[in-house]
PDB file of N, CA and C in Angstrom:
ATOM      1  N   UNK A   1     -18.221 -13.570   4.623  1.00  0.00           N
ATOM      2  CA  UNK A   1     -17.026 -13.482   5.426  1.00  0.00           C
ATOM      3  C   UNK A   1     -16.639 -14.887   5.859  1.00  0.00           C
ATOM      4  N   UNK A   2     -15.394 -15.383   5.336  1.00  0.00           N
ATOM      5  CA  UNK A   2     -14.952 -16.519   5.585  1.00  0.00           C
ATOM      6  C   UNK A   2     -13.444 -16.821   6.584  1.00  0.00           C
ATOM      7  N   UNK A   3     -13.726 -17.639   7.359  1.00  0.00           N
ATOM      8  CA  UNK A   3     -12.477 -17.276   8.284  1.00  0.00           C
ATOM      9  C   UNK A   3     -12.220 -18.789   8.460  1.00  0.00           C
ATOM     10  N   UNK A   4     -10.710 -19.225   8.505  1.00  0.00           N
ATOM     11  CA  UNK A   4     -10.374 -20.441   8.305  1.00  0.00           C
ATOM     12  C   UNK A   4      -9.759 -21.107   9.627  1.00  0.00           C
ATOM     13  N   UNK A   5     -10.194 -22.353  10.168  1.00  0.00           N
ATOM     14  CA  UNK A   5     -10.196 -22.530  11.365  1.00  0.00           C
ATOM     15  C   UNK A   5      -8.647 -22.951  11.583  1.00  0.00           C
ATOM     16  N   UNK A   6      -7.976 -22.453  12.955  1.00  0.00           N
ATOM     17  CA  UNK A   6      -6.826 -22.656  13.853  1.00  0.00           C
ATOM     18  C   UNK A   6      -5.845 -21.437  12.399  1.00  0.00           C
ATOM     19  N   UNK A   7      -6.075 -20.713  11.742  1.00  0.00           N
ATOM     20  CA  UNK A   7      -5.349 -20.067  10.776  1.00  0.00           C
ATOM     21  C   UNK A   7      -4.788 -18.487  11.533  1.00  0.00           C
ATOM     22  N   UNK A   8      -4.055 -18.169  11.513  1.00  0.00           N
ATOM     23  CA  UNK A   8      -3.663 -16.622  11.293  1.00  0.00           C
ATOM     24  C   UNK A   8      -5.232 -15.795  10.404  1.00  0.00           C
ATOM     25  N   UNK A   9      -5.697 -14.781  11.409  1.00  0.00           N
ATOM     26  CA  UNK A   9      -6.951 -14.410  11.247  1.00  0.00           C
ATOM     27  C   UNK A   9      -6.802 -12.663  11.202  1.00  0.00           C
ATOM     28  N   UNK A  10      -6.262 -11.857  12.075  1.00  0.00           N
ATOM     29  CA  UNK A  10      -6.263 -10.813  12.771  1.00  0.00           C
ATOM     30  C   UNK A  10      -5.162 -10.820  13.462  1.00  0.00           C
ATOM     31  N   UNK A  11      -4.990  -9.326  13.701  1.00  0.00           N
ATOM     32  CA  UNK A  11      -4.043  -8.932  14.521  1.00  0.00           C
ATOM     33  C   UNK A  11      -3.897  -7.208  14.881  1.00  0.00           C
ATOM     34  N   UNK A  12      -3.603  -7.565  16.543  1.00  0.00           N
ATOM     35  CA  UNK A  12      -4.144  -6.023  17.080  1.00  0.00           C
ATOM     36  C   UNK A  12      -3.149  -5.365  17.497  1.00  0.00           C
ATOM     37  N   UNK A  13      -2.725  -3.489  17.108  1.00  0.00           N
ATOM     38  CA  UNK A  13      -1.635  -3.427  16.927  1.00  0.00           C
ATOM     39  C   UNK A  13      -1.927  -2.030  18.654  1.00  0.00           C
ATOM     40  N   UNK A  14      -1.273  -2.322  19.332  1.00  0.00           N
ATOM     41  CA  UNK A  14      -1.283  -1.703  21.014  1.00  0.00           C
ATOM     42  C   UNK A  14      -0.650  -0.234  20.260  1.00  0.00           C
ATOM     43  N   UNK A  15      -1.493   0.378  20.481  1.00  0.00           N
ATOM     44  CA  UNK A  15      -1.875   2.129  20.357  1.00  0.00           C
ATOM     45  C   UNK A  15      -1.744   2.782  21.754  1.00  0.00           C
ATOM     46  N   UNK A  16      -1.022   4.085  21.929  1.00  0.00           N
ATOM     47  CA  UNK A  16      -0.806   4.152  22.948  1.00  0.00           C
ATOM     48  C   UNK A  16      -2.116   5.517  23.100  1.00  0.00           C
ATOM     49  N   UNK A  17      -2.692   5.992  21.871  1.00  0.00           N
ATOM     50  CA  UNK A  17      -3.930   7.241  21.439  1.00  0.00           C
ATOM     51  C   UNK A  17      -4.648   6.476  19.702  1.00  0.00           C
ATOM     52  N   UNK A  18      -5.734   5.962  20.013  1.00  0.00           N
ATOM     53  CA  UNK A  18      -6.229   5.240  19.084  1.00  0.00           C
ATOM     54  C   UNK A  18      -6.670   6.399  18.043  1.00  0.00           C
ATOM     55  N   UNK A  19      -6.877   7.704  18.097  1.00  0.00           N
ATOM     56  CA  UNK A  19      -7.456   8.693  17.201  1.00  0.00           C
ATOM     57  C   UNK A  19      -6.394   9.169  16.632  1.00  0.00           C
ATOM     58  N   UNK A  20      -5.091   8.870  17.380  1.00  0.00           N
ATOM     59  CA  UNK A  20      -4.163   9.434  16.657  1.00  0.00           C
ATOM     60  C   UNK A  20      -3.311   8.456  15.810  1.00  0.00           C
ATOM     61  N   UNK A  21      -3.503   6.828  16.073  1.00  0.00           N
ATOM     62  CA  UNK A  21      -3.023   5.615  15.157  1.00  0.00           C
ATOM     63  C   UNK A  21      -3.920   6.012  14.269  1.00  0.00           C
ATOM     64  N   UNK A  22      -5.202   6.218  14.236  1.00  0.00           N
ATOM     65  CA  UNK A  22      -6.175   6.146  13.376  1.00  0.00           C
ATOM     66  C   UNK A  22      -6.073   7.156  12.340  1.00  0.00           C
ATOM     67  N   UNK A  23      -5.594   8.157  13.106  1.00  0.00           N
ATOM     68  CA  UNK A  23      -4.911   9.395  11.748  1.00  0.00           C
ATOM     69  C   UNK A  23      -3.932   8.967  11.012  1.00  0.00           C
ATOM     70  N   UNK A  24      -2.947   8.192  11.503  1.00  0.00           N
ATOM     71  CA  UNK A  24      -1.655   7.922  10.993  1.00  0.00           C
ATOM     72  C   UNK A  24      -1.713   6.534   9.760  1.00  0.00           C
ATOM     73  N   UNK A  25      -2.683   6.072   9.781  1.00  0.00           N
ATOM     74  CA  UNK A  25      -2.513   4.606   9.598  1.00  0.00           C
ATOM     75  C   UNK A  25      -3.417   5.429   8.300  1.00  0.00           C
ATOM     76  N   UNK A  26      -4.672   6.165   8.439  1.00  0.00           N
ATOM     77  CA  UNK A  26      -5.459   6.734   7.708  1.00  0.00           C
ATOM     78  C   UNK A  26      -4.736   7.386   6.236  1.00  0.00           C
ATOM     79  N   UNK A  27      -3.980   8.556   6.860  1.00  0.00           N
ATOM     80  CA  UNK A  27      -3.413   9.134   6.462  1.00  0.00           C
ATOM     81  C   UNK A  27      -1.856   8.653   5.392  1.00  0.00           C
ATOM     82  N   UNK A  28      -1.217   7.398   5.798  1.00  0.00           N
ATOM     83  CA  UNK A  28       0.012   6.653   4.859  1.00  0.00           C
ATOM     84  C   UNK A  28      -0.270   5.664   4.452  1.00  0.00           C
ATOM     85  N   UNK A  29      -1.529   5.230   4.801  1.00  0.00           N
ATOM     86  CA  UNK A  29      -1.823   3.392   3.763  1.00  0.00           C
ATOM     87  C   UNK A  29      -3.214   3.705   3.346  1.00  0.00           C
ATOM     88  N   UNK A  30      -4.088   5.165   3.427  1.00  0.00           N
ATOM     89  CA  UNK A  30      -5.927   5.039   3.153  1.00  0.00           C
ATOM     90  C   UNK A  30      -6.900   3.499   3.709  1.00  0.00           C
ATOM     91  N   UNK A  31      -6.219   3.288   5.446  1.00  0.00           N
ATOM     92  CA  UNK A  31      -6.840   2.040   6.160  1.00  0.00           C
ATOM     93  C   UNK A  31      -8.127   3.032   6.559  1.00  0.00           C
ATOM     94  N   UNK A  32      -9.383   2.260   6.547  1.00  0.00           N
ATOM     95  CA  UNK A  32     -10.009   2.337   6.878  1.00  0.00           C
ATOM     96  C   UNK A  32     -10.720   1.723   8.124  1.00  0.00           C
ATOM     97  N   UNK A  33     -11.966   1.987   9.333  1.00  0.00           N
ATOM     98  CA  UNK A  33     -12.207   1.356  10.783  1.00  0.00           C
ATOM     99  C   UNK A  33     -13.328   1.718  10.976  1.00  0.00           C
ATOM    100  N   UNK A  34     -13.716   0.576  11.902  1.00  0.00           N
ATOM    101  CA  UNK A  34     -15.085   0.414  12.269  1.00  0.00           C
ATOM    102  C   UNK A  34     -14.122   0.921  14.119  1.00  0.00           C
ATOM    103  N   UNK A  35     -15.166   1.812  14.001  1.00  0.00           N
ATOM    104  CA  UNK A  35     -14.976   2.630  15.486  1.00  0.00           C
ATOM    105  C   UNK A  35     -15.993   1.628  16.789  1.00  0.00           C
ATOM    106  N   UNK A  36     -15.342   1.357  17.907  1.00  0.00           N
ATOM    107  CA  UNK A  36     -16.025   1.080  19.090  1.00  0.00           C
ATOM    108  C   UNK A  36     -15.789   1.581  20.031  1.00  0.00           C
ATOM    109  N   UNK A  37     -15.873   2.596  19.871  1.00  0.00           N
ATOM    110  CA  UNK A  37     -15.100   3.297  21.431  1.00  0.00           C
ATOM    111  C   UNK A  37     -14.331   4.317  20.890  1.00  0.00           C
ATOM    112  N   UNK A  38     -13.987   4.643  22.227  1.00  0.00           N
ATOM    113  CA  UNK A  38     -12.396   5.642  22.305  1.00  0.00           C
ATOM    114  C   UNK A  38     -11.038   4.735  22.436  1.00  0.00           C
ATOM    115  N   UNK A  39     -11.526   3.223  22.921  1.00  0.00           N
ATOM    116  CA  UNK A  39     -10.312   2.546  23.621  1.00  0.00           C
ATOM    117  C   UNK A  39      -9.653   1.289  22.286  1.00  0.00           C
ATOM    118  N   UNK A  40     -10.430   1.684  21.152  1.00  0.00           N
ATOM    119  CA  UNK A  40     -10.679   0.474  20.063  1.00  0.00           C
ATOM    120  C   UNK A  40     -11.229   0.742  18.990  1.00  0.00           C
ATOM    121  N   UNK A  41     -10.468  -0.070  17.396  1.00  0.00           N
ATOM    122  CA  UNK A  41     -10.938   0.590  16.461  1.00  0.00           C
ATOM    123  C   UNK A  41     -10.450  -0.718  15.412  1.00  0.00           C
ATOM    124  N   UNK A  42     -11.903  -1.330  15.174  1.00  0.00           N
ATOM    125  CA  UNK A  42     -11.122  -2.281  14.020  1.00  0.00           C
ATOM    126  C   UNK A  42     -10.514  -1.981  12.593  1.00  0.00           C
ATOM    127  N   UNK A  43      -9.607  -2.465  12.062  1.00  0.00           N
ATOM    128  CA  UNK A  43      -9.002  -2.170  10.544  1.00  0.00           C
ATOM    129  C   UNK A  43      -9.975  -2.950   9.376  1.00  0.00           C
ATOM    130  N   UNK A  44     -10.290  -2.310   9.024  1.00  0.00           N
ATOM    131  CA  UNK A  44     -11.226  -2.925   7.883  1.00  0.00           C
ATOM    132  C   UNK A  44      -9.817  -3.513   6.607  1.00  0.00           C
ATOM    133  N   UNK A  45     -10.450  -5.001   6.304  1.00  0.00           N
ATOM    134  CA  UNK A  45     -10.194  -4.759   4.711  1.00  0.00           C
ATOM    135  C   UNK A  45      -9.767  -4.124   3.773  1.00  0.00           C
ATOM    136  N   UNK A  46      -9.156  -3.808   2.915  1.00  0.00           N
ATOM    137  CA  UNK A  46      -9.086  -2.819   1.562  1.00  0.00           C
ATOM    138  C   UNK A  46     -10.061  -2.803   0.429  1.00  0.00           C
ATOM    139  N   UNK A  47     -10.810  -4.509   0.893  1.00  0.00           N
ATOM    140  CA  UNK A  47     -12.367  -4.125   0.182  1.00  0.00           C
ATOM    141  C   UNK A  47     -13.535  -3.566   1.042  1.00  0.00           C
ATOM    142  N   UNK A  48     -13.149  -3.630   2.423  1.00  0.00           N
ATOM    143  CA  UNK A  48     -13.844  -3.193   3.368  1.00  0.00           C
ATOM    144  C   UNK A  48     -14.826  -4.165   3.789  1.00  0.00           C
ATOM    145  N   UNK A  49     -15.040  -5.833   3.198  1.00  0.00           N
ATOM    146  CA  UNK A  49     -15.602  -6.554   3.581  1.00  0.00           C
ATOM    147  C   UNK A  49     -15.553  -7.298   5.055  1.00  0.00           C
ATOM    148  N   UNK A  50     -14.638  -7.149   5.861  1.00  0.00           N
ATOM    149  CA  UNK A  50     -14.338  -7.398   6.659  1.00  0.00           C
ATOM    150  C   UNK A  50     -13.201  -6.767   7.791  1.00  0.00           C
ATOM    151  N   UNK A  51     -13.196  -7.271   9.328  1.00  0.00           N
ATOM    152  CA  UNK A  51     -11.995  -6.319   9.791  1.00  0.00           C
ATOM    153  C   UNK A  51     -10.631  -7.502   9.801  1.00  0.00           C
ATOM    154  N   UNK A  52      -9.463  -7.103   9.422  1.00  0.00           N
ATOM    155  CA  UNK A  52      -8.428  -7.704   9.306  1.00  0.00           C
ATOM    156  C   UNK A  52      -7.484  -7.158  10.380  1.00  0.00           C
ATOM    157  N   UNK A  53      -7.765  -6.423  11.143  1.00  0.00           N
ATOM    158  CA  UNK A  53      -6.889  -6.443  12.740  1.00  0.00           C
ATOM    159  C   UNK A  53      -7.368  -5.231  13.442  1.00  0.00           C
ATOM    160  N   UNK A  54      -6.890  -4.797  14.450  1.00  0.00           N
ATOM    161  CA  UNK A  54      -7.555  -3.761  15.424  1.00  0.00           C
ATOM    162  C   UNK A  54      -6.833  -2.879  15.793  1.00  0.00           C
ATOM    163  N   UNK A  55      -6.881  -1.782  16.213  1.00  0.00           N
ATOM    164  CA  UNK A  55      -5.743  -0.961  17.364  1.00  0.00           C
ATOM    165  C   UNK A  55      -6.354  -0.641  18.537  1.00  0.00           C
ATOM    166  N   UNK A  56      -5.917  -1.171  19.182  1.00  0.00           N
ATOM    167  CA  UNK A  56      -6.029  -1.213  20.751  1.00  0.00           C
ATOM    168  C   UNK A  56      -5.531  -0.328  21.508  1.00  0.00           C
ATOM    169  N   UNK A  57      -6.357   0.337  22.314  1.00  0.00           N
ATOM    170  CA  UNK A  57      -5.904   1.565  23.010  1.00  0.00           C
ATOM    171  C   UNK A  57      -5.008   1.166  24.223  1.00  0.00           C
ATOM    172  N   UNK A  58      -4.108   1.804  25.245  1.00  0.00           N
ATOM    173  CA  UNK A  58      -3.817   1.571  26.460  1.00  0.00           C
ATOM    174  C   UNK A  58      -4.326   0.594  27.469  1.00  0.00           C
ATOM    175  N   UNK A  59      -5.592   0.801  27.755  1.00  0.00           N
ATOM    176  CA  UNK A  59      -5.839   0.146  28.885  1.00  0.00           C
ATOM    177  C   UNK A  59      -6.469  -1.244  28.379  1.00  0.00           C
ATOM    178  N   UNK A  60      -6.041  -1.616  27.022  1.00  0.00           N
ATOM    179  CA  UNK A  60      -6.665  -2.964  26.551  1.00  0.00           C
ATOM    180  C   UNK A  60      -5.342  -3.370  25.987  1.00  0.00           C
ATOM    181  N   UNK A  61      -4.085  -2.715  25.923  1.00  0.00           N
ATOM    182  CA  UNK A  61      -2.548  -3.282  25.218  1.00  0.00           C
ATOM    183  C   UNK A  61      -1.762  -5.034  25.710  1.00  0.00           C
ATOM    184  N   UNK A  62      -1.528  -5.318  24.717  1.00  0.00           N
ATOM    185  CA  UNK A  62      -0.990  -6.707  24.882  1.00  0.00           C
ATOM    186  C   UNK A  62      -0.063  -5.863  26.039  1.00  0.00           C
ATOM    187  N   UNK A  63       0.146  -7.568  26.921  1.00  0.00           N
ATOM    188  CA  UNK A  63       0.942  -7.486  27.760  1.00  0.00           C
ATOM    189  C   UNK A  63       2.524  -7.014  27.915  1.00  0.00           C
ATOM    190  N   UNK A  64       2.918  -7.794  26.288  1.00  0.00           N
ATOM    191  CA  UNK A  64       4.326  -7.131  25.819  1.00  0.00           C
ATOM    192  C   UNK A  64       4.198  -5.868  25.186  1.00  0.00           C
ATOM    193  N   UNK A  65       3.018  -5.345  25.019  1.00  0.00           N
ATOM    194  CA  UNK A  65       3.387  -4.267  24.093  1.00  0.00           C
ATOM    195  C   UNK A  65       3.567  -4.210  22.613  1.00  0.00           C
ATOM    196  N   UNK A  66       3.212  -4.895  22.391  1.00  0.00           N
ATOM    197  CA  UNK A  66       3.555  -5.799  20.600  1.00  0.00           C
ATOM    198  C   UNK A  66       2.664  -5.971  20.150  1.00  0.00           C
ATOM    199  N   UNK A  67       2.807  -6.722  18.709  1.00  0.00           N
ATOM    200  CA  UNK A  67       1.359  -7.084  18.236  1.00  0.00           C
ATOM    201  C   UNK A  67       0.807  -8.172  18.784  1.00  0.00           C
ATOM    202  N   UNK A  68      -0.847  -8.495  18.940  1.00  0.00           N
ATOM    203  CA  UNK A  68      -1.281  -9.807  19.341  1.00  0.00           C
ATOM    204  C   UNK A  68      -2.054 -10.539  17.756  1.00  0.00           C
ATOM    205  N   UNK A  69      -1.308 -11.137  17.673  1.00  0.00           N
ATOM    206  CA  UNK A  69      -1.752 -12.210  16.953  1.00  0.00           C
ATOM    207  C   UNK A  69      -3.089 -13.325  17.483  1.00  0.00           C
ATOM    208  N   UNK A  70      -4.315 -13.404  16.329  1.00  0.00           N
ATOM    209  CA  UNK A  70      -5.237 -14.204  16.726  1.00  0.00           C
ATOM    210  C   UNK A  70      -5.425 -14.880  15.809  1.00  0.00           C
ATOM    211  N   UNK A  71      -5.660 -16.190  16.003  1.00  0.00           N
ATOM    212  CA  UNK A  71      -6.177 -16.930  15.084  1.00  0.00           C
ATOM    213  C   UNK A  71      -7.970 -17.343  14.787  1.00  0.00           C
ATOM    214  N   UNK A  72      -7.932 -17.554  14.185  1.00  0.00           N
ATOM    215  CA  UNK A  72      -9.525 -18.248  14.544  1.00  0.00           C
ATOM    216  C   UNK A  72     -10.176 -19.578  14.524  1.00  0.00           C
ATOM    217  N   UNK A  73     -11.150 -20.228  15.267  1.00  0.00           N
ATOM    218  CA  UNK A  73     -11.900 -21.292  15.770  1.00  0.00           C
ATOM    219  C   UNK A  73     -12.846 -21.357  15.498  1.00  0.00           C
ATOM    220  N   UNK A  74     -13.459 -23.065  15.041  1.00  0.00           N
ATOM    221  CA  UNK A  74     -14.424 -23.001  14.489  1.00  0.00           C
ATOM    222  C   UNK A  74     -15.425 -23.682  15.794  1.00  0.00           C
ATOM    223  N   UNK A  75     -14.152 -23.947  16.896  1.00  0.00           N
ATOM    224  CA  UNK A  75     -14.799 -24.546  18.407  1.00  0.00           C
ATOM    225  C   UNK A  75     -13.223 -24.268  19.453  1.00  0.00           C
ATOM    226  N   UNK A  76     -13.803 -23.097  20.126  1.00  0.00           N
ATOM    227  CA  UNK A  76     -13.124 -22.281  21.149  1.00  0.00           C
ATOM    228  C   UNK A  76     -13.184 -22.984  22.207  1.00  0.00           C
ATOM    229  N   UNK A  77     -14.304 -23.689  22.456  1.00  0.00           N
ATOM    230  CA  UNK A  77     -13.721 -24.812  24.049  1.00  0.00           C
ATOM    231  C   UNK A  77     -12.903 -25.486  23.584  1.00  0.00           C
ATOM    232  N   UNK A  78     -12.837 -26.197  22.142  1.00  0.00           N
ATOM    233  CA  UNK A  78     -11.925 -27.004  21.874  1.00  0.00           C
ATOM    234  C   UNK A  78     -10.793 -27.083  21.577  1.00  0.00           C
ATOM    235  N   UNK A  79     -10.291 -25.700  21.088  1.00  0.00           N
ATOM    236  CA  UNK A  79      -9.077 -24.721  21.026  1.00  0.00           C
ATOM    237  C   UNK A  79      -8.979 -25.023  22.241  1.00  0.00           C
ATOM    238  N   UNK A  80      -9.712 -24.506  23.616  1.00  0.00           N
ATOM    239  CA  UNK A  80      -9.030 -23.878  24.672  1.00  0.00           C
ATOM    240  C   UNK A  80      -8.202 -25.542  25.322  1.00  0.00           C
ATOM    241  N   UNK A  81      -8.708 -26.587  24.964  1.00  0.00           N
ATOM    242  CA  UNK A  81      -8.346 -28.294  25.619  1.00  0.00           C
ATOM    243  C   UNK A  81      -7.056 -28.051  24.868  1.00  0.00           C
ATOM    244  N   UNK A  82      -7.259 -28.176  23.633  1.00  0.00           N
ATOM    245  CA  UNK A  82      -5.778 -28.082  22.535  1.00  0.00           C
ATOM    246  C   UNK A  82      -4.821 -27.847  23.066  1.00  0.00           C
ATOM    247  N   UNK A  83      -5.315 -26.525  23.325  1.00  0.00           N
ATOM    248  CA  UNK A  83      -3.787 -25.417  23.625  1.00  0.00           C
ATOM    249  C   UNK A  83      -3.401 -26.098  25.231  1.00  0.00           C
ATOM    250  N   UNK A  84      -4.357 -26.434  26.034  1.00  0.00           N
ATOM    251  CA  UNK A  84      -3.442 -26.805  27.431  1.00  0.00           C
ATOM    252  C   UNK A  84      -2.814 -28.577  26.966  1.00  0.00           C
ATOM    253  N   UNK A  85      -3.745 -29.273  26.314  1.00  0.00           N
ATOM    254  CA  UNK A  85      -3.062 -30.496  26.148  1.00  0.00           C
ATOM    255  C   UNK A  85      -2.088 -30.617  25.514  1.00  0.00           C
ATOM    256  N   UNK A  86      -1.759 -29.380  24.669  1.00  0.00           N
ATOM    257  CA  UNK A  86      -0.593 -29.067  23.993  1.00  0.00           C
ATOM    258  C   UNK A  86       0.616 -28.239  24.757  1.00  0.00           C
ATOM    259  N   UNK A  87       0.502 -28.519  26.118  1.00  0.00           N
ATOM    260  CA  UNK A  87       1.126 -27.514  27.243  1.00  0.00           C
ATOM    261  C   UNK A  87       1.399 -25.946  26.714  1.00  0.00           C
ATOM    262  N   UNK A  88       0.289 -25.400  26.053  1.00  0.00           N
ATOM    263  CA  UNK A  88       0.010 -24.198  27.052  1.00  0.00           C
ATOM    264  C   UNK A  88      -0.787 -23.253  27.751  1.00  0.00           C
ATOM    265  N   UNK A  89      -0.485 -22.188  28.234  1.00  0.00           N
ATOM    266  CA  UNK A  89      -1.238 -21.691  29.882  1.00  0.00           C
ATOM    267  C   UNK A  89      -1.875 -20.774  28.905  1.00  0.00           C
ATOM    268  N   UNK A  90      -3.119 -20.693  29.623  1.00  0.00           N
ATOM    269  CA  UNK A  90      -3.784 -19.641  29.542  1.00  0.00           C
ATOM    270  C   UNK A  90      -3.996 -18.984  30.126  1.00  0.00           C
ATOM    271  N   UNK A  91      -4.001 -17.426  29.455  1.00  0.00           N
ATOM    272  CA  UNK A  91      -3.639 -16.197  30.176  1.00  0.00           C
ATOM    273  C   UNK A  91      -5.012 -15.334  30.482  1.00  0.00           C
ATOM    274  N   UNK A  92      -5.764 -15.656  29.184  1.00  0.00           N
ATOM    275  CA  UNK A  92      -7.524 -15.224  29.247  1.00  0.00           C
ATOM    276  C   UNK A  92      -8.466 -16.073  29.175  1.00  0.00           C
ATOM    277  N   UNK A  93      -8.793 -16.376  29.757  1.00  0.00           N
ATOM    278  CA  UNK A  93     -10.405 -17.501  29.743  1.00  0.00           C
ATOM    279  C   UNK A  93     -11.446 -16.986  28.921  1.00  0.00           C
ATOM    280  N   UNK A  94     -12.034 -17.824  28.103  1.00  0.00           N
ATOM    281  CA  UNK A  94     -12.847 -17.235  27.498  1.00  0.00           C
ATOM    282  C   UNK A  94     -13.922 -16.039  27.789  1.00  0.00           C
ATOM    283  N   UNK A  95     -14.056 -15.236  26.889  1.00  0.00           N
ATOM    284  CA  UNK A  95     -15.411 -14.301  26.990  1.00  0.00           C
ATOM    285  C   UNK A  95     -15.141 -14.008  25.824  1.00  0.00           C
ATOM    286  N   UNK A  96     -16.522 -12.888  25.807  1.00  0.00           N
ATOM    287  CA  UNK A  96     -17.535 -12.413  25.153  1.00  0.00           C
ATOM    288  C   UNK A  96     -16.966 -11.073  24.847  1.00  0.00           C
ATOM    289  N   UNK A  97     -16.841 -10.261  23.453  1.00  0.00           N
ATOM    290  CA  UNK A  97     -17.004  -9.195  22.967  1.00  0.00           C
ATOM    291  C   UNK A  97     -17.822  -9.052  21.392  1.00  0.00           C
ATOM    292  N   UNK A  98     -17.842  -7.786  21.347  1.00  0.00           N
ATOM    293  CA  UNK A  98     -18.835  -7.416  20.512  1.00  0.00           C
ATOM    294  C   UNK A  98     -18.866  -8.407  18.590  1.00  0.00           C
ATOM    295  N   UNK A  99     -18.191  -9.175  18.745  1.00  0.00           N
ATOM    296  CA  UNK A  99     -17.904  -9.850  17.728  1.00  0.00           C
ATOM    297  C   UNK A  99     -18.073 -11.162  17.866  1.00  0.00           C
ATOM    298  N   UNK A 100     -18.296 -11.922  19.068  1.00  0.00           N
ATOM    299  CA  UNK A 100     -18.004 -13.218  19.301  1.00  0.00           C
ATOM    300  C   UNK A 100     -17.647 -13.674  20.838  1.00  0.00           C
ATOM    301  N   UNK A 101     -16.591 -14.446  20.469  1.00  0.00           N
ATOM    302  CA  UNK A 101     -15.860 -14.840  21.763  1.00  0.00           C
ATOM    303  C   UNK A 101     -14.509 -15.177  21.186  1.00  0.00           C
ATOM    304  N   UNK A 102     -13.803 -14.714  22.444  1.00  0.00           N
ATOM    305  CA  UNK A 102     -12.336 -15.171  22.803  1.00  0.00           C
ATOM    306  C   UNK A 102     -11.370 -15.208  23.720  1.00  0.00           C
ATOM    307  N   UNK A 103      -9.780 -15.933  23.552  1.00  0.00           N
ATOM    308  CA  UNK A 103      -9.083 -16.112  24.472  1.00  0.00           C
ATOM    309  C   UNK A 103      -7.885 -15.839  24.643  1.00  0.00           C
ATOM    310  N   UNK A 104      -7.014 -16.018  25.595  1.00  0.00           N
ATOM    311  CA  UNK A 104      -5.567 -15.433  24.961  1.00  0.00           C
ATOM    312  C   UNK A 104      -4.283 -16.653  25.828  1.00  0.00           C
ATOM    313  N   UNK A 105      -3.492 -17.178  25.025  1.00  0.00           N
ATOM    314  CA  UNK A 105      -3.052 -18.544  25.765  1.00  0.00           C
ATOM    315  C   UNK A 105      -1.288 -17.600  25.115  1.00  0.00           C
ATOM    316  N   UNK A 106      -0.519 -18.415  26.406  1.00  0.00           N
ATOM    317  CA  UNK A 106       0.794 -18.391  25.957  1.00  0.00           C
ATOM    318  C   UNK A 106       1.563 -19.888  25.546  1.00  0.00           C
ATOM    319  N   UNK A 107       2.424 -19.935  24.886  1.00  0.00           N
ATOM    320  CA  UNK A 107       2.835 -20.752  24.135  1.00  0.00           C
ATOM    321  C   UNK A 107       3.784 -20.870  24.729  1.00  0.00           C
ATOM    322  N   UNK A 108       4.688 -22.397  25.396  1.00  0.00           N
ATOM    323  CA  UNK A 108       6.056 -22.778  25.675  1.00  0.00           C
ATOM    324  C   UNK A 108       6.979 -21.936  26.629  1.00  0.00           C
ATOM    325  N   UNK A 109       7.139 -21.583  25.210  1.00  0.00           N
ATOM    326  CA  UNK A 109       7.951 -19.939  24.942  1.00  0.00           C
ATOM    327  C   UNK A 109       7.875 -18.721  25.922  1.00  0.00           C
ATOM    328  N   UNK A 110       6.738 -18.696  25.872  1.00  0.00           N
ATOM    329  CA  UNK A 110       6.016 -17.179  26.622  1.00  0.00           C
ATOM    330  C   UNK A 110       5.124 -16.507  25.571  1.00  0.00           C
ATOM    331  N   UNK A 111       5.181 -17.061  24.286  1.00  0.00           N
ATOM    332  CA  UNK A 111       4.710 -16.180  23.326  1.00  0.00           C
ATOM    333  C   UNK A 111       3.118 -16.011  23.697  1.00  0.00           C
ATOM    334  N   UNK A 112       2.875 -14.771  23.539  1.00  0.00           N
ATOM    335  CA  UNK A 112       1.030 -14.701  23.701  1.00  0.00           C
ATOM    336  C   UNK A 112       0.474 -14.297  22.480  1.00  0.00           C
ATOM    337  N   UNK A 113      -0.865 -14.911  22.364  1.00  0.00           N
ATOM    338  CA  UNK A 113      -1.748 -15.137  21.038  1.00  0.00           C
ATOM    339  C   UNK A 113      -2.759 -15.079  21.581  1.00  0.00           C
ATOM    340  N   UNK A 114      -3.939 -14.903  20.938  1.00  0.00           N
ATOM    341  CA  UNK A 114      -5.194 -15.221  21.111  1.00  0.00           C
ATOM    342  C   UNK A 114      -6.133 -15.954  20.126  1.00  0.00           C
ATOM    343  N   UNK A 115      -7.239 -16.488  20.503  1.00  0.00           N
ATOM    344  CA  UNK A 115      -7.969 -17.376  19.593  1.00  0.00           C
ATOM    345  C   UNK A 115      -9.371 -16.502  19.603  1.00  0.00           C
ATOM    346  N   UNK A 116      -9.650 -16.558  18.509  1.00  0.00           N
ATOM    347  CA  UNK A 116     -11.960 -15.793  18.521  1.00  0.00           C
ATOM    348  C   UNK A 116     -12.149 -16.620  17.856  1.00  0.00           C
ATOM    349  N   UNK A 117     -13.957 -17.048  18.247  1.00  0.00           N
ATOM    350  CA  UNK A 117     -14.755 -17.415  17.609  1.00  0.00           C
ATOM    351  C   UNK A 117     -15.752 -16.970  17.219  1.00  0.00           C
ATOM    352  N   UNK A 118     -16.783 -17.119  16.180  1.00  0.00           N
ATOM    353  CA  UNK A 118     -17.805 -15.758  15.907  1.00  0.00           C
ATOM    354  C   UNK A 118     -18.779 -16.703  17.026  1.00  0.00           C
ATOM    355  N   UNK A 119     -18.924 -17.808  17.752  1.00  0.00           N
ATOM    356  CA  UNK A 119     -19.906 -18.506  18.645  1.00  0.00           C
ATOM    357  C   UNK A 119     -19.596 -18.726  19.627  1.00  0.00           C
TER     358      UNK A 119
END
């Protein structure tokens, strides 16, 4: 599994019933998921080697409601200097989930993204 640093990586699509995205998504494209919960469900691959974005239940939904776009880091403190020396705010401070670590910064704009690292 190879993931290319500061690149477009993932992306998590705000589910408002993750069993029932999970039927739907199942059911018109044959996506397949690695289950964590009731609140979360990663999208596997089409070779299934990896997860290529998530659906996110309610009480974990981007702030807009939209998709969140993440990129990935091969050094997440150093992302996190980037993005403020590059004026912008961050909205999540780093932590820890079952995959790694990550963060979620807004851009200029307002736009929100997030960054993971597998360290």
């Amino acid at each position: 599994m190879t993931h290319t640093h500061h690149a477009l990586d993932y992306v998590e699509l705000s589910v408002a019933d993750v069993a029932e995205a999970k039927a739907f998504y199942s059911a018109a494209f044959g996506w397949a998921f690695n289950d964590y919960g009731p609140g979360y469900a990663g999208i596997l691959s089409p070779d299934g080697a990896r997860e290529v974005g998530g659906l996110a239940g309610s009480a974990s939904r981007s702030p807009g409601g939209g998709p969140l776009v993440l990129l990935y880091s091969d050094d997440l403190d150093g992302t996190v200097d980037a993005v403020l020396a590059a004026g912008g705010r961050v909205t999540a401070p780093p932590y820890g989930f079952p995959g790694g670590r990550r963060f979620h910064f807004a851009d200029p704009s307002g736009n929100e993204l997030g960054v993971w690292s597998t360290g």
